[in-house]
PDB file of N, CA and C in Angstrom:
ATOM      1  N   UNK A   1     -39.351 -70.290 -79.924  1.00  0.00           N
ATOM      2  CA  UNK A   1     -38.502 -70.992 -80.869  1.00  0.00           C
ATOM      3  C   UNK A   1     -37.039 -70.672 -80.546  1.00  0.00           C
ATOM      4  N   UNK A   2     -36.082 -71.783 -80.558  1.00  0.00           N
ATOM      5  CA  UNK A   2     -34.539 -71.349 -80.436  1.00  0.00           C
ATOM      6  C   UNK A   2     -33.896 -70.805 -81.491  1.00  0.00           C
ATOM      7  N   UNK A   3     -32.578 -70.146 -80.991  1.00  0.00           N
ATOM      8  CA  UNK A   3     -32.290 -69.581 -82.344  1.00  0.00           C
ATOM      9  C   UNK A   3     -31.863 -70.619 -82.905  1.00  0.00           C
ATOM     10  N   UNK A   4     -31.076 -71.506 -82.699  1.00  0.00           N
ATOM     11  CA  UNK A   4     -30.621 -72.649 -83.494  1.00  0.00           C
ATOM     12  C   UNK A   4     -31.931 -73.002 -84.536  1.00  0.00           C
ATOM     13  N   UNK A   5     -32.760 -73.023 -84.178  1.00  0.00           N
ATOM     14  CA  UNK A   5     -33.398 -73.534 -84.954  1.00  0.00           C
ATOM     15  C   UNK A   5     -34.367 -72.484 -86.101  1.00  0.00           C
ATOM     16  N   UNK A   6     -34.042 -71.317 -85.626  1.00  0.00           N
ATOM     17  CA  UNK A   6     -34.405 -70.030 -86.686  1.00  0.00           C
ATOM     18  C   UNK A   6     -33.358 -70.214 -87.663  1.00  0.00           C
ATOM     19  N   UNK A   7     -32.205 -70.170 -87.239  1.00  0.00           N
ATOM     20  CA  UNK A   7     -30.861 -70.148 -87.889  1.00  0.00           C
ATOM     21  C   UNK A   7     -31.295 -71.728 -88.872  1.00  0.00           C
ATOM     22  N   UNK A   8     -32.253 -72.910 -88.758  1.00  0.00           N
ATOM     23  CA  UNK A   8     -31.705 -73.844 -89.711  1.00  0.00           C
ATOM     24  C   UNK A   8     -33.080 -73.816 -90.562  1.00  0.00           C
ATOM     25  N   UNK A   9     -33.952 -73.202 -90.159  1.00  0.00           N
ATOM     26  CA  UNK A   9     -35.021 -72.485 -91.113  1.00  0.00           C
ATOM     27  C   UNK A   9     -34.615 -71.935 -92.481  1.00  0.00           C
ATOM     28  N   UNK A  10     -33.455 -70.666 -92.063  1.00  0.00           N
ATOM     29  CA  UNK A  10     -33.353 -69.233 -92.307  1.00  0.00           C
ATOM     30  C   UNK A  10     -32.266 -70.576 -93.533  1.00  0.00           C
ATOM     31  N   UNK A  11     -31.411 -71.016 -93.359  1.00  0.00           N
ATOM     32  CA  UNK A  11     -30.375 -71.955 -94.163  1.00  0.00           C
ATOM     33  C   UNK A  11     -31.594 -72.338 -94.932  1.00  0.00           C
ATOM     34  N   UNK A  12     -32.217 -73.289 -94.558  1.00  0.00           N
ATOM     35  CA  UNK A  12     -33.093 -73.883 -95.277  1.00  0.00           C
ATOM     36  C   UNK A  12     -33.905 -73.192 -96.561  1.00  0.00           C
ATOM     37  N   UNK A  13     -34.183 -71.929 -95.823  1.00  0.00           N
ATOM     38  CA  UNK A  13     -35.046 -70.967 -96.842  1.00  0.00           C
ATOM     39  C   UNK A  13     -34.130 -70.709 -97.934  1.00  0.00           C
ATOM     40  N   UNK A  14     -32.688 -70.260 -97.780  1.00  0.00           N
ATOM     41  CA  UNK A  14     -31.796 -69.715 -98.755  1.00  0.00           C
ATOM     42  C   UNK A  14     -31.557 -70.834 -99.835  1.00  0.00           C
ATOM     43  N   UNK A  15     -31.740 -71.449 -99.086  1.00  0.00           N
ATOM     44  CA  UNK A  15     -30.851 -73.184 -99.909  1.00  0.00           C
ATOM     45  C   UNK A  15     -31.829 -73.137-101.340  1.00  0.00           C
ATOM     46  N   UNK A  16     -33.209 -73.458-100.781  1.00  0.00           N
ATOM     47  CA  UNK A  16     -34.380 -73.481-101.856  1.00  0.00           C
ATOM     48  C   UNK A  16     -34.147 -72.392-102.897  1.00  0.00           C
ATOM     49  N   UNK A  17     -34.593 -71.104-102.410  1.00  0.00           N
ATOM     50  CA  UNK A  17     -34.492 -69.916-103.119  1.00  0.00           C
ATOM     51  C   UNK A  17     -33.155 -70.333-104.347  1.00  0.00           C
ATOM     52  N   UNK A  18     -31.795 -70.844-103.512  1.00  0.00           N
ATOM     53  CA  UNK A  18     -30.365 -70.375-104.386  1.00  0.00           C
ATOM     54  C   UNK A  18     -30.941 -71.983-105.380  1.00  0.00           C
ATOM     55  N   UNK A  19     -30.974 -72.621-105.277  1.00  0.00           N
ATOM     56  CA  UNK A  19     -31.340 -73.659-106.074  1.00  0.00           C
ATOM     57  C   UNK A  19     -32.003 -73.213-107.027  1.00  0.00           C
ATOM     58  N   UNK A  20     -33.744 -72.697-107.039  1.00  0.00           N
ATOM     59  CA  UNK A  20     -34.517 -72.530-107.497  1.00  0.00           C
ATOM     60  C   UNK A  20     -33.856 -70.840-108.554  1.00  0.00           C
ATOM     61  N   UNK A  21     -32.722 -70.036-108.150  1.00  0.00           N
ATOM     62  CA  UNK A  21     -32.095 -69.139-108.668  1.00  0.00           C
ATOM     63  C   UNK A  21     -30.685 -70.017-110.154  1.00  0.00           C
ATOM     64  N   UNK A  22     -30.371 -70.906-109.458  1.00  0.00           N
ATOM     65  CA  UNK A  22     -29.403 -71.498-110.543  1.00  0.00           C
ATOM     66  C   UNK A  22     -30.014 -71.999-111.496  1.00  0.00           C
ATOM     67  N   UNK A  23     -31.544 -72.603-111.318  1.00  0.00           N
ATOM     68  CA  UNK A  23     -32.343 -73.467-112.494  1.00  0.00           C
ATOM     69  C   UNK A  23     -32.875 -72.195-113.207  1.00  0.00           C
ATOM     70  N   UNK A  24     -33.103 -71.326-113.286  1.00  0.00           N
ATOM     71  CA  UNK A  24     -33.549 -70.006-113.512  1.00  0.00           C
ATOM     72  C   UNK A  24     -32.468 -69.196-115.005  1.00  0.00           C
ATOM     73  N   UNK A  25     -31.186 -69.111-113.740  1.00  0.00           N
ATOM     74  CA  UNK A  25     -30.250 -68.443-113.959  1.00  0.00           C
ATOM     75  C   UNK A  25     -30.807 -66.851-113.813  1.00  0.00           C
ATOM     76  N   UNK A  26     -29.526 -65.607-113.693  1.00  0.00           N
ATOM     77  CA  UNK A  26     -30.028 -64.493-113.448  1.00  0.00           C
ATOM     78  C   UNK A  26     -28.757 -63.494-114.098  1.00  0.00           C
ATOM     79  N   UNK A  27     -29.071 -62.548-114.485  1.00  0.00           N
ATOM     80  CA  UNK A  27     -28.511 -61.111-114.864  1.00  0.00           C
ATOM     81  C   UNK A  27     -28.112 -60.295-113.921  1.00  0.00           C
ATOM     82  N   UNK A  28     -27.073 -60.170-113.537  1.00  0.00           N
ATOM     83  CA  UNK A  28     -27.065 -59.528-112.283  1.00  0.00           C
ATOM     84  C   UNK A  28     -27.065 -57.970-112.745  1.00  0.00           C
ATOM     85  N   UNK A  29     -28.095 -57.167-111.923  1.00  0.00           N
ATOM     86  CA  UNK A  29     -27.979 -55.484-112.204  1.00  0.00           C
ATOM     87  C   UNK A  29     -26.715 -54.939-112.429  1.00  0.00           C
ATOM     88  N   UNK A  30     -26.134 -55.653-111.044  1.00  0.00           N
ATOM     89  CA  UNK A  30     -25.075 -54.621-110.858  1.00  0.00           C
ATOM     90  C   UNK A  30     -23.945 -55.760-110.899  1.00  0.00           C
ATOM     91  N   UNK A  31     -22.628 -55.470-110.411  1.00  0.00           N
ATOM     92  CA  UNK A  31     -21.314 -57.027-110.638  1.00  0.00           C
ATOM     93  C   UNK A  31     -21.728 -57.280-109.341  1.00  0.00           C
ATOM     94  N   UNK A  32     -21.361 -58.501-109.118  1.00  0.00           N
ATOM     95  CA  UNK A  32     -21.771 -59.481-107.609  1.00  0.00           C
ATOM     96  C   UNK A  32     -20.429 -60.265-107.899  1.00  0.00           C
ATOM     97  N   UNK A  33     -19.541 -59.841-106.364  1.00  0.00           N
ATOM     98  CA  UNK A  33     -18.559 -60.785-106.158  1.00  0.00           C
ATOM     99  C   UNK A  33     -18.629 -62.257-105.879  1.00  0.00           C
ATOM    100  N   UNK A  34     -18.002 -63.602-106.538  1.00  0.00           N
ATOM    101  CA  UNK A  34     -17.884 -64.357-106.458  1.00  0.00           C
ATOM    102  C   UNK A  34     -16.633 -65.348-105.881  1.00  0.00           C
ATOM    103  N   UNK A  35     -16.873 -65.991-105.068  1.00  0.00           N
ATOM    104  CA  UNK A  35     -15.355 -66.458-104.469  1.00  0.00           C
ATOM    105  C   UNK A  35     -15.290 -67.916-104.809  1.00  0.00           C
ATOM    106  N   UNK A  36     -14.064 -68.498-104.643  1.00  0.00           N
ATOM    107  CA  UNK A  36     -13.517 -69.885-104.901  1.00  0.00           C
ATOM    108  C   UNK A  36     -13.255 -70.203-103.671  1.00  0.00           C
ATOM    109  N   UNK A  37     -13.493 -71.351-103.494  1.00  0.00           N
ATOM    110  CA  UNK A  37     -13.300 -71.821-102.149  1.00  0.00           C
ATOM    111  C   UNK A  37     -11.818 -72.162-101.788  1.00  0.00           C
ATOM    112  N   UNK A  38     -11.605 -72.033-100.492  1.00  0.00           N
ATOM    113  CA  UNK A  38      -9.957 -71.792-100.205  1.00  0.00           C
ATOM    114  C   UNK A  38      -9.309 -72.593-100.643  1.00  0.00           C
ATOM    115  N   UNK A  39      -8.235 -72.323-101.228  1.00  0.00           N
ATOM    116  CA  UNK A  39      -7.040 -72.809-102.033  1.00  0.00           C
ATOM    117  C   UNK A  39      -7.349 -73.023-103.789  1.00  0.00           C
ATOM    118  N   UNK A  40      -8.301 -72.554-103.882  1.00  0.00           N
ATOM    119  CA  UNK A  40      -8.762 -73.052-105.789  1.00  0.00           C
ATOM    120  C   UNK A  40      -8.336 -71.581-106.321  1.00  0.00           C
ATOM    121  N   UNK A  41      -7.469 -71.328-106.917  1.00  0.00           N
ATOM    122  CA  UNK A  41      -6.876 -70.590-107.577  1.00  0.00           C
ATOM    123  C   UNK A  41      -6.462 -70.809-108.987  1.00  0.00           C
ATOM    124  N   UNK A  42      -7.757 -70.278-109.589  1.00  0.00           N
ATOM    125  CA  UNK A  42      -7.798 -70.103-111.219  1.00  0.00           C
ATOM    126  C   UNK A  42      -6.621 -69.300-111.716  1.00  0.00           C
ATOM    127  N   UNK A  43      -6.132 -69.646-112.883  1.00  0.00           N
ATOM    128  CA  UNK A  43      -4.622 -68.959-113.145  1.00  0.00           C
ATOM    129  C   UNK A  43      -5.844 -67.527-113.965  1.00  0.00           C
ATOM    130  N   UNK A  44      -4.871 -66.293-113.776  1.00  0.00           N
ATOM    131  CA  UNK A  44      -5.520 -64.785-113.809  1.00  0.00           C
ATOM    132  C   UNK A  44      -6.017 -64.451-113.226  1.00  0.00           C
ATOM    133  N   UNK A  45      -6.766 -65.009-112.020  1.00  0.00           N
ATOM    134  CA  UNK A  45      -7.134 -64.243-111.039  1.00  0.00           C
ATOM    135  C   UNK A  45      -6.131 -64.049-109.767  1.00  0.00           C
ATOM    136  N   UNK A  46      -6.075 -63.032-109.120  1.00  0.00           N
ATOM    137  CA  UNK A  46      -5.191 -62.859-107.921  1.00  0.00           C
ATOM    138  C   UNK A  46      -5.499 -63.349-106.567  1.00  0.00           C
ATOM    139  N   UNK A  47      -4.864 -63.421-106.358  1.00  0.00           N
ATOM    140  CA  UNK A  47      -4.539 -64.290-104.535  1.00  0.00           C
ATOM    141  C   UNK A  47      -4.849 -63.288-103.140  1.00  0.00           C
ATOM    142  N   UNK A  48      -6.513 -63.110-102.470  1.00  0.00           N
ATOM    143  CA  UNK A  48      -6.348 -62.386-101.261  1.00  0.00           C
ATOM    144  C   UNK A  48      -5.258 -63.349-100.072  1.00  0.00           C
ATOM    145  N   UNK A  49      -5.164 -62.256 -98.736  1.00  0.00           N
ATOM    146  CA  UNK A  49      -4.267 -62.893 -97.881  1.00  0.00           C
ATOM    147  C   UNK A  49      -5.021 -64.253 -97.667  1.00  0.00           C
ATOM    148  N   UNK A  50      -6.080 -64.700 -97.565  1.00  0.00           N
ATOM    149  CA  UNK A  50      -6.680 -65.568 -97.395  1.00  0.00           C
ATOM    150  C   UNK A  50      -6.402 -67.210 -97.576  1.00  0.00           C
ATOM    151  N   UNK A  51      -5.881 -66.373 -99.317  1.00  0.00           N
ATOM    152  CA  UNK A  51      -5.669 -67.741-100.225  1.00  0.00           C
ATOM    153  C   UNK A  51      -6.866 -67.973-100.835  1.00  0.00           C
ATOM    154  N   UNK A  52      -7.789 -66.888-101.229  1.00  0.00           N
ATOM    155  CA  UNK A  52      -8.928 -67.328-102.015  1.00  0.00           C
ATOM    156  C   UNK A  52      -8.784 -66.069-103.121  1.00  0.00           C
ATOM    157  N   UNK A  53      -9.418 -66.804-104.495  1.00  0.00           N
ATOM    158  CA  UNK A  53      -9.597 -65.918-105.658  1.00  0.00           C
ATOM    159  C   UNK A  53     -11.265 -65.565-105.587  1.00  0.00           C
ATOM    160  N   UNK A  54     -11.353 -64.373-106.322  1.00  0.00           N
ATOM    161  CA  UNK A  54     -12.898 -63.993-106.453  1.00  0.00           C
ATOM    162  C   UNK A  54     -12.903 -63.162-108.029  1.00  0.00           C
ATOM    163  N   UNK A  55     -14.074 -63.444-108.455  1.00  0.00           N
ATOM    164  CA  UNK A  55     -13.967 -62.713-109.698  1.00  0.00           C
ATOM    165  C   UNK A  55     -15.462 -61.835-109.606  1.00  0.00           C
ATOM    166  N   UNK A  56     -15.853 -60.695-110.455  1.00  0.00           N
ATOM    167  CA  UNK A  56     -17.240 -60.001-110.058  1.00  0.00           C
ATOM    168  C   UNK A  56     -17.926 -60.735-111.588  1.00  0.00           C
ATOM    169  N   UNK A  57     -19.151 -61.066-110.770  1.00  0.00           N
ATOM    170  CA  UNK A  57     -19.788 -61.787-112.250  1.00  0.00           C
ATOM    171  C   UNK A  57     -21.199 -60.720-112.565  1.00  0.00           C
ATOM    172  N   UNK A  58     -21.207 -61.196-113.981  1.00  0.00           N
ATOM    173  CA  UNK A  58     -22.584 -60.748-114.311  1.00  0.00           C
ATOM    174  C   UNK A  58     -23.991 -61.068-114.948  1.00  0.00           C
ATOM    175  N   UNK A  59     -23.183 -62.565-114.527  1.00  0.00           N
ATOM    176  CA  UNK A  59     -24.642 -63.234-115.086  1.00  0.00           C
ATOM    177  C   UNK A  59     -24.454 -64.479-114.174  1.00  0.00           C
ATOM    178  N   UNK A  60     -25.665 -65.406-113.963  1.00  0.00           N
ATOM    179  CA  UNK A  60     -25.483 -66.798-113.234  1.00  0.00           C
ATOM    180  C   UNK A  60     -25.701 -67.503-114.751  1.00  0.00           C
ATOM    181  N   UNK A  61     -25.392 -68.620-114.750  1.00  0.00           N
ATOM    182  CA  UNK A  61     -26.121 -68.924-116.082  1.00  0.00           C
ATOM    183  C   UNK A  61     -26.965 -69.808-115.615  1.00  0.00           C
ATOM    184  N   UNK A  62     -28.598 -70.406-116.192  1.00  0.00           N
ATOM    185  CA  UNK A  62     -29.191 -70.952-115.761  1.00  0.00           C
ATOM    186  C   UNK A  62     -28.671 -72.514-116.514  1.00  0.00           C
ATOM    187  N   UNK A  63     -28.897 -73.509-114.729  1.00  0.00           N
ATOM    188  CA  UNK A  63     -28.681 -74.812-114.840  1.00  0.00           C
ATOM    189  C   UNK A  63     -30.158 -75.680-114.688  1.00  0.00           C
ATOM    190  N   UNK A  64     -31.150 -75.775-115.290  1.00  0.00           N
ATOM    191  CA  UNK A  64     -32.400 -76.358-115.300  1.00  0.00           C
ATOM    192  C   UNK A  64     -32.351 -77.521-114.655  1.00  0.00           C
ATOM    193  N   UNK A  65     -31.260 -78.460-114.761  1.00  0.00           N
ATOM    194  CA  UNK A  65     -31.089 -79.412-113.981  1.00  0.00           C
ATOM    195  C   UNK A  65     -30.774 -79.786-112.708  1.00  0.00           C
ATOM    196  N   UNK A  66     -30.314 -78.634-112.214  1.00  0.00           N
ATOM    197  CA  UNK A  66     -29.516 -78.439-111.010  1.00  0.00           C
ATOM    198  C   UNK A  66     -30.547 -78.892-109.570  1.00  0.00           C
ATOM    199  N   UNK A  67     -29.798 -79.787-109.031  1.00  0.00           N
ATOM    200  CA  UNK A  67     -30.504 -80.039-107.911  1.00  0.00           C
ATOM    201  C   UNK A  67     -29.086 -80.057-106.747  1.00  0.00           C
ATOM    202  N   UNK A  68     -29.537 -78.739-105.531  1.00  0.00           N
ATOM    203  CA  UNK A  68     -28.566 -78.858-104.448  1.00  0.00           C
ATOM    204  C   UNK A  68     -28.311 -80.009-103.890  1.00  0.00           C
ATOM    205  N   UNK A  69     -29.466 -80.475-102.994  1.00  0.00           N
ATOM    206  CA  UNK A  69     -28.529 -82.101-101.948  1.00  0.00           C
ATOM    207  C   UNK A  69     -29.858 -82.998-102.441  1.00  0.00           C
ATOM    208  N   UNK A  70     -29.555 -83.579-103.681  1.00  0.00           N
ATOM    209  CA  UNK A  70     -30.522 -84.441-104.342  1.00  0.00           C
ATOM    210  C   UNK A  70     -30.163 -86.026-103.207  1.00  0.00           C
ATOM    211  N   UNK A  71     -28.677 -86.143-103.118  1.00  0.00           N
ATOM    212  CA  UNK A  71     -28.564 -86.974-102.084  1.00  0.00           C
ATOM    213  C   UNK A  71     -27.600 -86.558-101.112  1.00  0.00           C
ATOM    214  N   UNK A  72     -27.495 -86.254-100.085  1.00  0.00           N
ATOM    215  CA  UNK A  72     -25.987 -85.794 -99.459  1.00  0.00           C
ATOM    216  C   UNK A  72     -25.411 -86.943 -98.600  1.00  0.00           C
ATOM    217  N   UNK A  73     -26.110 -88.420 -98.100  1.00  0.00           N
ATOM    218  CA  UNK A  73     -25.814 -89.463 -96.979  1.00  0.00           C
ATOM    219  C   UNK A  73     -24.566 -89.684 -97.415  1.00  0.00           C
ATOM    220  N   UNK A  74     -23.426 -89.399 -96.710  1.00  0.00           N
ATOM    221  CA  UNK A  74     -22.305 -89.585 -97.003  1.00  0.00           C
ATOM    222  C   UNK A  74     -21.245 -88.817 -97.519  1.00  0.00           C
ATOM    223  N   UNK A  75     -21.592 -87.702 -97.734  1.00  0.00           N
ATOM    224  CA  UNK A  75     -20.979 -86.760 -98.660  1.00  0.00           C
ATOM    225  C   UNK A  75     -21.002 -85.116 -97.722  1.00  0.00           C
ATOM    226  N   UNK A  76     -20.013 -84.472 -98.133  1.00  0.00           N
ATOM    227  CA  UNK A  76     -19.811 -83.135 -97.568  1.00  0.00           C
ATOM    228  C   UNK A  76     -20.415 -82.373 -98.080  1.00  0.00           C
ATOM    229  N   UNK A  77     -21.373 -81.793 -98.166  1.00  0.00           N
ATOM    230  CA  UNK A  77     -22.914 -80.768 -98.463  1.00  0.00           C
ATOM    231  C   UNK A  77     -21.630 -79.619 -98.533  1.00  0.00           C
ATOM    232  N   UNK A  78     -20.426 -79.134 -97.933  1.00  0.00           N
ATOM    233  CA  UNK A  78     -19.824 -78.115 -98.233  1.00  0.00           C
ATOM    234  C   UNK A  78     -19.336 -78.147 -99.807  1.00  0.00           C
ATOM    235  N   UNK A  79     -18.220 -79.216-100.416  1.00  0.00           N
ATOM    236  CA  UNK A  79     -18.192 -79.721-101.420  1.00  0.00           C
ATOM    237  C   UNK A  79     -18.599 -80.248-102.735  1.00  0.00           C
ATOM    238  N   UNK A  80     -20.060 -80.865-102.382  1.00  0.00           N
ATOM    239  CA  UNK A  80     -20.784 -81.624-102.844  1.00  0.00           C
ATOM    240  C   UNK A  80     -22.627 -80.697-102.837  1.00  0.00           C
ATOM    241  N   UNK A  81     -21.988 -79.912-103.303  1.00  0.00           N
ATOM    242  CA  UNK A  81     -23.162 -78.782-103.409  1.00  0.00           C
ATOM    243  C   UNK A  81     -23.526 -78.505-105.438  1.00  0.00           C
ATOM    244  N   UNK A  82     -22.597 -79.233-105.878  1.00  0.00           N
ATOM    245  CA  UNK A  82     -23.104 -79.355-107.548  1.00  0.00           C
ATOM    246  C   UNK A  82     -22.171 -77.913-108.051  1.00  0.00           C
ATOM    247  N   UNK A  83     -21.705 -77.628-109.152  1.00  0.00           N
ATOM    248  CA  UNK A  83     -21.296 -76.791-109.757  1.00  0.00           C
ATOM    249  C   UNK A  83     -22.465 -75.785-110.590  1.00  0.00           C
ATOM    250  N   UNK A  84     -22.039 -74.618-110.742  1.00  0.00           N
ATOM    251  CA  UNK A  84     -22.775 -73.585-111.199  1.00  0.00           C
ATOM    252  C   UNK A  84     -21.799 -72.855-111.881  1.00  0.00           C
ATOM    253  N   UNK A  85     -22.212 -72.346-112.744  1.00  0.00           N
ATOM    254  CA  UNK A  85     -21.638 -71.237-113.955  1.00  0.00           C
ATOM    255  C   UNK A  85     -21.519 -70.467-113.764  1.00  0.00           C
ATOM    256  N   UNK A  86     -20.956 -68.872-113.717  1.00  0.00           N
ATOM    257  CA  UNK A  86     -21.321 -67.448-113.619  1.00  0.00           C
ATOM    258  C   UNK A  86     -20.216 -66.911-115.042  1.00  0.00           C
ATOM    259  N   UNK A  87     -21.175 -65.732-115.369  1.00  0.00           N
ATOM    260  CA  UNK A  87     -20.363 -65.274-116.610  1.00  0.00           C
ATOM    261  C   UNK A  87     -19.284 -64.297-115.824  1.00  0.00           C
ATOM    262  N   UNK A  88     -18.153 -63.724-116.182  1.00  0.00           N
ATOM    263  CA  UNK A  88     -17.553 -62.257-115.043  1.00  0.00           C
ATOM    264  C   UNK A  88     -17.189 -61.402-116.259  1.00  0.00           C
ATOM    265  N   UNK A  89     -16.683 -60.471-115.827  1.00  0.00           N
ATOM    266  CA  UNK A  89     -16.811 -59.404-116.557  1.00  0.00           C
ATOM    267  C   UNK A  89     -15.888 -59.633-117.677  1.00  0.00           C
ATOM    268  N   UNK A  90     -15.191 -60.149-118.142  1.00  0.00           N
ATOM    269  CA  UNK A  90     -14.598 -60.387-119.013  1.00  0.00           C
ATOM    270  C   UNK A  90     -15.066 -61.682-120.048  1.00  0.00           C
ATOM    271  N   UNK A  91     -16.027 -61.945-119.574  1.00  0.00           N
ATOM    272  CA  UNK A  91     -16.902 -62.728-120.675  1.00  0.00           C
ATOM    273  C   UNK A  91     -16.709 -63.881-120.619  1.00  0.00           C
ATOM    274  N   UNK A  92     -15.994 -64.585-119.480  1.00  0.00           N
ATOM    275  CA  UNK A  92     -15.237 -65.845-119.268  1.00  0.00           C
ATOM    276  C   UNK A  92     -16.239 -66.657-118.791  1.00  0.00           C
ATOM    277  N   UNK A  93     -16.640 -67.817-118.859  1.00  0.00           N
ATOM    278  CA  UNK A  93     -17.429 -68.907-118.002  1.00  0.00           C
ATOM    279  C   UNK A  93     -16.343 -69.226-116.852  1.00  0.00           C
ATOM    280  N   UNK A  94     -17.382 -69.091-115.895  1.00  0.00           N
ATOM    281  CA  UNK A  94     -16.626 -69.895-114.584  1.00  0.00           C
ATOM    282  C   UNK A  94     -17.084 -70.734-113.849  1.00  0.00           C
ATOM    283  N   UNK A  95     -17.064 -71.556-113.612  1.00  0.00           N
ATOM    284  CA  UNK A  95     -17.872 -73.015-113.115  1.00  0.00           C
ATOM    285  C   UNK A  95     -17.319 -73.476-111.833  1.00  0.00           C
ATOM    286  N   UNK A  96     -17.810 -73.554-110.878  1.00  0.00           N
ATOM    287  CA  UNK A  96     -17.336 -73.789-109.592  1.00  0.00           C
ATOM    288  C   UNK A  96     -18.597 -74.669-108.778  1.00  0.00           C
ATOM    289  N   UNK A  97     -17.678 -75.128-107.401  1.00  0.00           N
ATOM    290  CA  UNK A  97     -18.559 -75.555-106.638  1.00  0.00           C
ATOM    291  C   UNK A  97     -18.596 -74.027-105.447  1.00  0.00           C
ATOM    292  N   UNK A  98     -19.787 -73.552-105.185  1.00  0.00           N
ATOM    293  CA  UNK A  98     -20.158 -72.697-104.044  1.00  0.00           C
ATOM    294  C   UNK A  98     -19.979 -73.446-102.548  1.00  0.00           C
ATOM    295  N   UNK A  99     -19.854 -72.476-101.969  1.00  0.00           N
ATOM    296  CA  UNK A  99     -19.805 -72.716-100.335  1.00  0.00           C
ATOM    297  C   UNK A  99     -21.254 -72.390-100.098  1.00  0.00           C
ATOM    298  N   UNK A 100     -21.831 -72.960-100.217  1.00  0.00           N
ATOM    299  CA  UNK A 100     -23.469 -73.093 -99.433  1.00  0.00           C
ATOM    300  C   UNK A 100     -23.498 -72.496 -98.480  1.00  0.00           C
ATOM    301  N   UNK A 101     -22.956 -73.248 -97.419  1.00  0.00           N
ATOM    302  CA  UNK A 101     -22.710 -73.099 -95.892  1.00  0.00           C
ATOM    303  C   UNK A 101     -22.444 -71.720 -95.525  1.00  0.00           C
ATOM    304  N   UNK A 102     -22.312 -70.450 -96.281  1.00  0.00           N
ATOM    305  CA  UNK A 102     -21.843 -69.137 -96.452  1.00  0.00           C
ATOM    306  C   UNK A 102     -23.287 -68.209 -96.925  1.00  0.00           C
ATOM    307  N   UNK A 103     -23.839 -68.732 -95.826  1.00  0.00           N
ATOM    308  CA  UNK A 103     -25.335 -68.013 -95.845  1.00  0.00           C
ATOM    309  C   UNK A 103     -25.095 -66.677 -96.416  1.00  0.00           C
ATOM    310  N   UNK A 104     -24.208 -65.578 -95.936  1.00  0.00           N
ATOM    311  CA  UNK A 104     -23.928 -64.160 -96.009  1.00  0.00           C
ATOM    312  C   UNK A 104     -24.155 -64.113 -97.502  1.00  0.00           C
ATOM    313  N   UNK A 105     -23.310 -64.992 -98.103  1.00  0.00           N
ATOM    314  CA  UNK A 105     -22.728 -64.918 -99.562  1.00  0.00           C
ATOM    315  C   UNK A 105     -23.865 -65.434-100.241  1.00  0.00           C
ATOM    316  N   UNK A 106     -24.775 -66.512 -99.775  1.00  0.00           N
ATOM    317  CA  UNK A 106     -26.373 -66.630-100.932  1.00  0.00           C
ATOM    318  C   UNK A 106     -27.140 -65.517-100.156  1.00  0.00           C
ATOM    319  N   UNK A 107     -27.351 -64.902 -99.418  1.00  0.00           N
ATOM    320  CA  UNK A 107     -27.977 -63.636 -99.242  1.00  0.00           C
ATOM    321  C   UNK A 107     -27.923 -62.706-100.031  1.00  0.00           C
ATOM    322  N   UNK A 108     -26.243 -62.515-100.202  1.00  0.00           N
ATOM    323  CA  UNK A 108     -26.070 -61.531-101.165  1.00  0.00           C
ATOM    324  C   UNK A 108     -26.599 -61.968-102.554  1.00  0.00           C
ATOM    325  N   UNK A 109     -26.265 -62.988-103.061  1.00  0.00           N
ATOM    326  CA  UNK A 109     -26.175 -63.348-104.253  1.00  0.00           C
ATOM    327  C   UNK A 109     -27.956 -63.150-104.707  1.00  0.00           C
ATOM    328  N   UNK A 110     -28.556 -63.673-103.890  1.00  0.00           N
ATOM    329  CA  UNK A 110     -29.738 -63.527-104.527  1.00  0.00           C
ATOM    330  C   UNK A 110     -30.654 -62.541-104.251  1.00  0.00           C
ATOM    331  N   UNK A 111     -29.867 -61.404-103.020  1.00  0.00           N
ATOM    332  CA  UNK A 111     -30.102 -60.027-103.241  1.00  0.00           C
ATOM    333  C   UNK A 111     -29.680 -59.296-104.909  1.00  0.00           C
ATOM    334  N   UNK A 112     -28.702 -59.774-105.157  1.00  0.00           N
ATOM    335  CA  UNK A 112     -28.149 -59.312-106.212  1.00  0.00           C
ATOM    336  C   UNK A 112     -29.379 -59.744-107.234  1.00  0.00           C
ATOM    337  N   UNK A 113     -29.420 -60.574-107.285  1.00  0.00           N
ATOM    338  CA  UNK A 113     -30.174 -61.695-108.564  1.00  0.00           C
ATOM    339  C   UNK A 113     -31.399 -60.106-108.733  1.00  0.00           C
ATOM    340  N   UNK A 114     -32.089 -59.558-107.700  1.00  0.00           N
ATOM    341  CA  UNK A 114     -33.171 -58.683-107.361  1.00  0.00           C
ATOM    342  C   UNK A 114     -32.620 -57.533-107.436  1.00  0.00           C
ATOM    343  N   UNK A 115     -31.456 -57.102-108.095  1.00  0.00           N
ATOM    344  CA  UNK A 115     -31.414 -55.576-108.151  1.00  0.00           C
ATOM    345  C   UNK A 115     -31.195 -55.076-106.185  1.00  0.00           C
ATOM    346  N   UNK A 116     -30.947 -55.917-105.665  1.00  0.00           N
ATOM    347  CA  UNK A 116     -31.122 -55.327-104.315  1.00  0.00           C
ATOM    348  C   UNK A 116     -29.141 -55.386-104.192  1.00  0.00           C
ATOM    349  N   UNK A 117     -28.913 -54.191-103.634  1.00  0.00           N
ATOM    350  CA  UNK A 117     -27.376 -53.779-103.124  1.00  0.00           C
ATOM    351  C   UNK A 117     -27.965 -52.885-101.888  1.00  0.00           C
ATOM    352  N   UNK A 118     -26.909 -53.165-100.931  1.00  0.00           N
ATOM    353  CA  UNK A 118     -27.365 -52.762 -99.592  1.00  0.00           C
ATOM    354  C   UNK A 118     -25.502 -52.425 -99.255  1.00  0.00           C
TER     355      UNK A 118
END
């Protein structure tokens, strides 16, 4: 098997899982950093060199409805990945669109969802 094609498995697998995690929703054990995609800068949160804000959340909230690429023909699957909730530590709702495409970051996230920190 190529890696390319382990690598669109391994996407594939996360995609399901993070979907099937937002309809759910989850408690996170511990805080799990959350980022905004570059240039979305919520007023109170601070600015890395990057140009991206992140806040640590502690809850996902569950979206029962939520479907990732119910259709994507035409549309940027980076963008167009549906919005999700997370509570952060200050009790705030935050609603964003995720970077999918940031395998690292649904790894973590739904390590997190499991009490798993590495």
């Amino acid at each position: 098997m190529s890696y390319h094609k382990k690598y669109y498995d391994f996407q594939e697998e996360l995609w399901k899982e993070f979907e099937k995690l937002v309809r759910v929703g989850a408690k996170f054990p511990m805080l799990t950093e959350v980022w905004y995609g570059y240039g979305i800068n919520p007023e109170g949160l601070s600015v890395d060199t990057e140009g991206r804000s992140h806040f640590l959340a502690t809850e996902l909230i569950a979206n029962p409805n939520y479907t990732l690429h119910e259709e994507t023909t035409g549309k940027d699957i980076i963008v167009e990945s549906g919005h999700v909730t997370f509570m952060d530590t200050d009790g705030t709702k935050r609603t964003l669109e995720p970077d999918i495409t940031d395998l690292w970051w649904c790894s973590k996230l739904l390590d997190a969802s499991n009490g798993i920190d590495w």
